[in-house]
Protein backbone atom coordinates (compact mmCIF):
# COMPACT_ATOMS: atom_id res chain seq x y z
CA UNK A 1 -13.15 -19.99 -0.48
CA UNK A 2 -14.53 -18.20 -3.59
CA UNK A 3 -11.30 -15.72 -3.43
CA UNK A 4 -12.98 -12.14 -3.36
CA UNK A 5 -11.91 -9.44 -1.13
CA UNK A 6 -13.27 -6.77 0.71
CA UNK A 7 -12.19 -3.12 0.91
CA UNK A 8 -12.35 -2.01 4.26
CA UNK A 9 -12.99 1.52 5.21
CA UNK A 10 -12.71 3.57 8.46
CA UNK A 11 -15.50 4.60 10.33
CA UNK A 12 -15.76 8.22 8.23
CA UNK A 13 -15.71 6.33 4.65
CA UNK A 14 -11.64 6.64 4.05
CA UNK A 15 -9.60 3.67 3.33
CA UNK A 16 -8.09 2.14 6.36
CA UNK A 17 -4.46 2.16 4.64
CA UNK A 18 -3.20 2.27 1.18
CA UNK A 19 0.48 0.80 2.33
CA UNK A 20 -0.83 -2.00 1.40
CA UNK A 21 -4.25 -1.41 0.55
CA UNK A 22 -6.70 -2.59 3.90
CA UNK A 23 -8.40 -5.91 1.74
CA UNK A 24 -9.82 -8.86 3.68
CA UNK A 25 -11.34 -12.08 2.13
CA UNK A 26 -15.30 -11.45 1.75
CA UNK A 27 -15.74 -14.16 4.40
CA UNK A 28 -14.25 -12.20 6.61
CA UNK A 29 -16.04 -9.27 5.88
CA UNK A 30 -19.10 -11.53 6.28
CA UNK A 31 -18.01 -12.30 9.64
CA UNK A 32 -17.09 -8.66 10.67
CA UNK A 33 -21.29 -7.66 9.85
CA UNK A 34 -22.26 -10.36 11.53
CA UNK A 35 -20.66 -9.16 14.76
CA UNK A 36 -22.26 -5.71 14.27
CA UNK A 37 -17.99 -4.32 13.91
CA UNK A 38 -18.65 -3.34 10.30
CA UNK A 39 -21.42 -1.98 7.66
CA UNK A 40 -22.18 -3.25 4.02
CA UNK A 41 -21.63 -0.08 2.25
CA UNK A 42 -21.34 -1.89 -1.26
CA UNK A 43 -21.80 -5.60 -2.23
CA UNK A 44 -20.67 -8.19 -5.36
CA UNK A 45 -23.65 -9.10 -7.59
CA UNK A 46 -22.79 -12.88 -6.32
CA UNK A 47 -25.06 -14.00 -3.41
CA UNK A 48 -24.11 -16.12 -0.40
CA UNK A 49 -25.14 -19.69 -1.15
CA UNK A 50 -26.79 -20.54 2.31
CA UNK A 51 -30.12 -21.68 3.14
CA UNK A 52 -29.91 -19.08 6.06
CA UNK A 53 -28.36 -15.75 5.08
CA UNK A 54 -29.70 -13.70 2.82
CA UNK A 55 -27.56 -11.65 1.52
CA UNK A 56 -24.21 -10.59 -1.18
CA UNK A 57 -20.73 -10.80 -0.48
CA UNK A 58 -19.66 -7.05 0.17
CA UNK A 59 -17.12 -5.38 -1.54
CA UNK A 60 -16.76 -2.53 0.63
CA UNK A 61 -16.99 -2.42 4.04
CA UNK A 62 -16.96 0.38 6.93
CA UNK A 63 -16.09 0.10 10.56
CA UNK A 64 -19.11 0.84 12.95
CA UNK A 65 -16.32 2.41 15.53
CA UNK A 66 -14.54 5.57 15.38
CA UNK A 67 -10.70 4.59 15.08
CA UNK A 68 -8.15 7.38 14.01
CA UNK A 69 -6.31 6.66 11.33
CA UNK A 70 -2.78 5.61 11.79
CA UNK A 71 -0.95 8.00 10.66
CA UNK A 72 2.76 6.69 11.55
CA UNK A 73 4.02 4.69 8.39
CA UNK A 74 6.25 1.43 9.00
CA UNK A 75 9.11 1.69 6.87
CA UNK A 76 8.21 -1.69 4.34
CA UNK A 77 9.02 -1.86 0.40
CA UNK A 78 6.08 -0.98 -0.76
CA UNK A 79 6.08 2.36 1.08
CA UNK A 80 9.50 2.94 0.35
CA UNK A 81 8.98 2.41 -3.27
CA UNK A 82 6.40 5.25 -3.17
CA UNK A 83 8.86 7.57 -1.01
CA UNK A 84 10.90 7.58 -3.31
CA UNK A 85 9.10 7.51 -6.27
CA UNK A 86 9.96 3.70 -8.08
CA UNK A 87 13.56 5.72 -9.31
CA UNK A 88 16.59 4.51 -8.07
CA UNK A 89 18.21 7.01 -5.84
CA UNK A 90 21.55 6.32 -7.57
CA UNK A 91 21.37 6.08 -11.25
CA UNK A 92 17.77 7.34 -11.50
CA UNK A 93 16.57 4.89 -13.49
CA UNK A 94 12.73 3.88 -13.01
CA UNK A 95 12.18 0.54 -11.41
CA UNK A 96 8.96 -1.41 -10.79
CA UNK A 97 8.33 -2.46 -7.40
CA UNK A 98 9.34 -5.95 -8.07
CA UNK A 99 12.91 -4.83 -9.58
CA UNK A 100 13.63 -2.82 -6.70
CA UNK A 101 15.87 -3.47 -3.95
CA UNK A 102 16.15 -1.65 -0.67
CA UNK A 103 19.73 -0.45 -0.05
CA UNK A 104 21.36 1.03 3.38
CA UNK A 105 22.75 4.05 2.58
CA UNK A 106 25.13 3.80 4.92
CA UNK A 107 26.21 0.38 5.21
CA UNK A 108 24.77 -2.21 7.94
CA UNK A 109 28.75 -3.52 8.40
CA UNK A 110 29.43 -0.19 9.68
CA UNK A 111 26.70 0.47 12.16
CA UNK A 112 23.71 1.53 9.40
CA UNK A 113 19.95 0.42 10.68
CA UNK A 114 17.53 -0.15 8.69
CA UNK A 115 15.49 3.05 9.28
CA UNK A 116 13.56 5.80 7.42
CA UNK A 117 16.66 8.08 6.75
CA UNK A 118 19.11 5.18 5.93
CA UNK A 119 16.99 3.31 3.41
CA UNK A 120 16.69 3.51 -0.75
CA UNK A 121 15.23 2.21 -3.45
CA UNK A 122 18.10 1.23 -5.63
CA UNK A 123 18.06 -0.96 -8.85
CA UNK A 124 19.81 -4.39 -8.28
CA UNK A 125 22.82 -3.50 -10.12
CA UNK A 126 23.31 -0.19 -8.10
CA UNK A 127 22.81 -1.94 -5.28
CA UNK A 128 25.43 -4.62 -5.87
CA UNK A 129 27.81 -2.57 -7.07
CA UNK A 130 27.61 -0.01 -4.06
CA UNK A 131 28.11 -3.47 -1.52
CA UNK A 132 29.64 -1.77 1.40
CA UNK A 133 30.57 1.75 0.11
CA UNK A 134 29.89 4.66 2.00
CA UNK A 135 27.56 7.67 0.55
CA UNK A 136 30.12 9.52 -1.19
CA UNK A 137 30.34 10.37 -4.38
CA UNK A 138 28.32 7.88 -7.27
CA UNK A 139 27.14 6.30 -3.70
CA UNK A 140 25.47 9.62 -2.34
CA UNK A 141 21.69 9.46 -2.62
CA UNK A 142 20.16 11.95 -5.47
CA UNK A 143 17.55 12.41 -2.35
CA UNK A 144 18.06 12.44 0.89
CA UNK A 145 16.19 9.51 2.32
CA UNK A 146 13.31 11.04 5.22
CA UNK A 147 10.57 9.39 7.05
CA UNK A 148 7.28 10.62 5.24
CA UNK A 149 4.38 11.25 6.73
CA UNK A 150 1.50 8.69 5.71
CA UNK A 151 -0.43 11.86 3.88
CA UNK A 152 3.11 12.82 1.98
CA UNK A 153 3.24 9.14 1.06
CA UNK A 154 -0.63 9.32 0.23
CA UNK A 155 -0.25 12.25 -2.39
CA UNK A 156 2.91 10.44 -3.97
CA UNK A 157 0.81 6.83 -3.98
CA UNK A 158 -2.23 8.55 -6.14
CA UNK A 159 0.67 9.82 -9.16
CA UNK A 160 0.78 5.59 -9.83
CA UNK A 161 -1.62 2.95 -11.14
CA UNK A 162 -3.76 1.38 -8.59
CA UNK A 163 -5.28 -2.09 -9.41
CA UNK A 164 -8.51 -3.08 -8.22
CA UNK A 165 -11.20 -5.66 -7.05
CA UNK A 166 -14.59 -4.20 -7.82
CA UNK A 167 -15.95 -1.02 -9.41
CA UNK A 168 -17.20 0.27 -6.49
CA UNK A 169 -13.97 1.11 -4.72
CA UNK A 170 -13.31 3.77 -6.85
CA UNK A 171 -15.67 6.22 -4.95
CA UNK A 172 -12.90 5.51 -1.97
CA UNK A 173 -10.13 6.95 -3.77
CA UNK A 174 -10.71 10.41 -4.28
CA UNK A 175 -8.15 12.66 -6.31
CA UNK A 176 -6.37 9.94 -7.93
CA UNK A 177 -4.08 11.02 -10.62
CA UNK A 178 -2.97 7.75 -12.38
CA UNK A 179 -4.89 4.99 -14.03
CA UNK A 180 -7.76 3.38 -11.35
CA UNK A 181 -7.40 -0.39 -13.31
CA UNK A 182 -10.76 -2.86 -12.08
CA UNK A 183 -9.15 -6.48 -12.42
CA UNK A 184 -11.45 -8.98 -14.82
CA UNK A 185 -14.11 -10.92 -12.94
């Protein structure tokens, strides 16, 4: 395992999902060409270290297979954290990712599911302080929570960071509005 990763890109050039970005280990990617499912559309400078393929590891790859994208979003914290923004929807206090917690607005003792329009971001001490409470008053979301669409949650993604593999994704990422960071070699 040399530990690179492959972006992998729908058959009209557009990453496959950004909740979490589509990645797959470069072996895999390997294997995907090989089977005629997916094109080399960029590679790594590094070459495969076989007497019988001749070729780089790709960095980016594209299905050879029209697929629509999925536009449905499963409710998971990373999209979540995006929906809402990475503020707390009680205190509004920005959170990273890895502070945040994801609260039921209205409480899972009292019949709350975990669903789209019951489900915050909320800052760990928001979210243990509110324990059961209903949403009233300091307990009411600032926003109420909806189910995005996957281009809603698209628009919000490209106002953060992104972090990288490889240069060459950044042609995939059109209209980006935050830092694009490449991660060190």
């Amino acid at each position: 395992m040399i530990g690179l990763r492959a972006l992998v890109l729908n058959y009209d050039y557009m990453p496959i999902s950004l909740f979490p970005m589509h990645t797959i280990p470069v072996e895999d990617a390997v294997t995907r060409v090989c089977n005629d499912t997916c094109r080399i559309v960029f590679e790594y400078d590094r070459k495969i270290l076989t007497p019988s393929v001749n070729m780089k590891w790709p960095s980016v790859i594209a299905r050879t297979d029209i697929k629509k994208i999925k536009e449905k979003v499963k409710l998971r914290p990373e999209a979540l954290y995006y929906r809402d923004h990475g503020v707390c929807m009680y205190c509004e206090k920005i959170i990273t990712f890895h502070e945040m917690t994801c609260d039921h607005v209205y409480p899972k003792t009292y019949g709350g599911k975990y669903e789209w329009t019951n489900i915050v971001s909320a800052c760990p001490k928001c979210n243990y302080e509110k324990g059961n409470s209903m949403p009233v008053g300091r307990w009411k979301p600032k926003q109420f929570p909806i189910k995005p669409t996957y281009y809603q949650l698209l628009e919000i993604r490209k106002k953060f960071p992104i972090v990288i593999d490889h240069e060459s994704w950044i042609d995939f990422l059109s209209g980006w509005k935050n830092d694009i960071i490449v991660k060190a070699a």
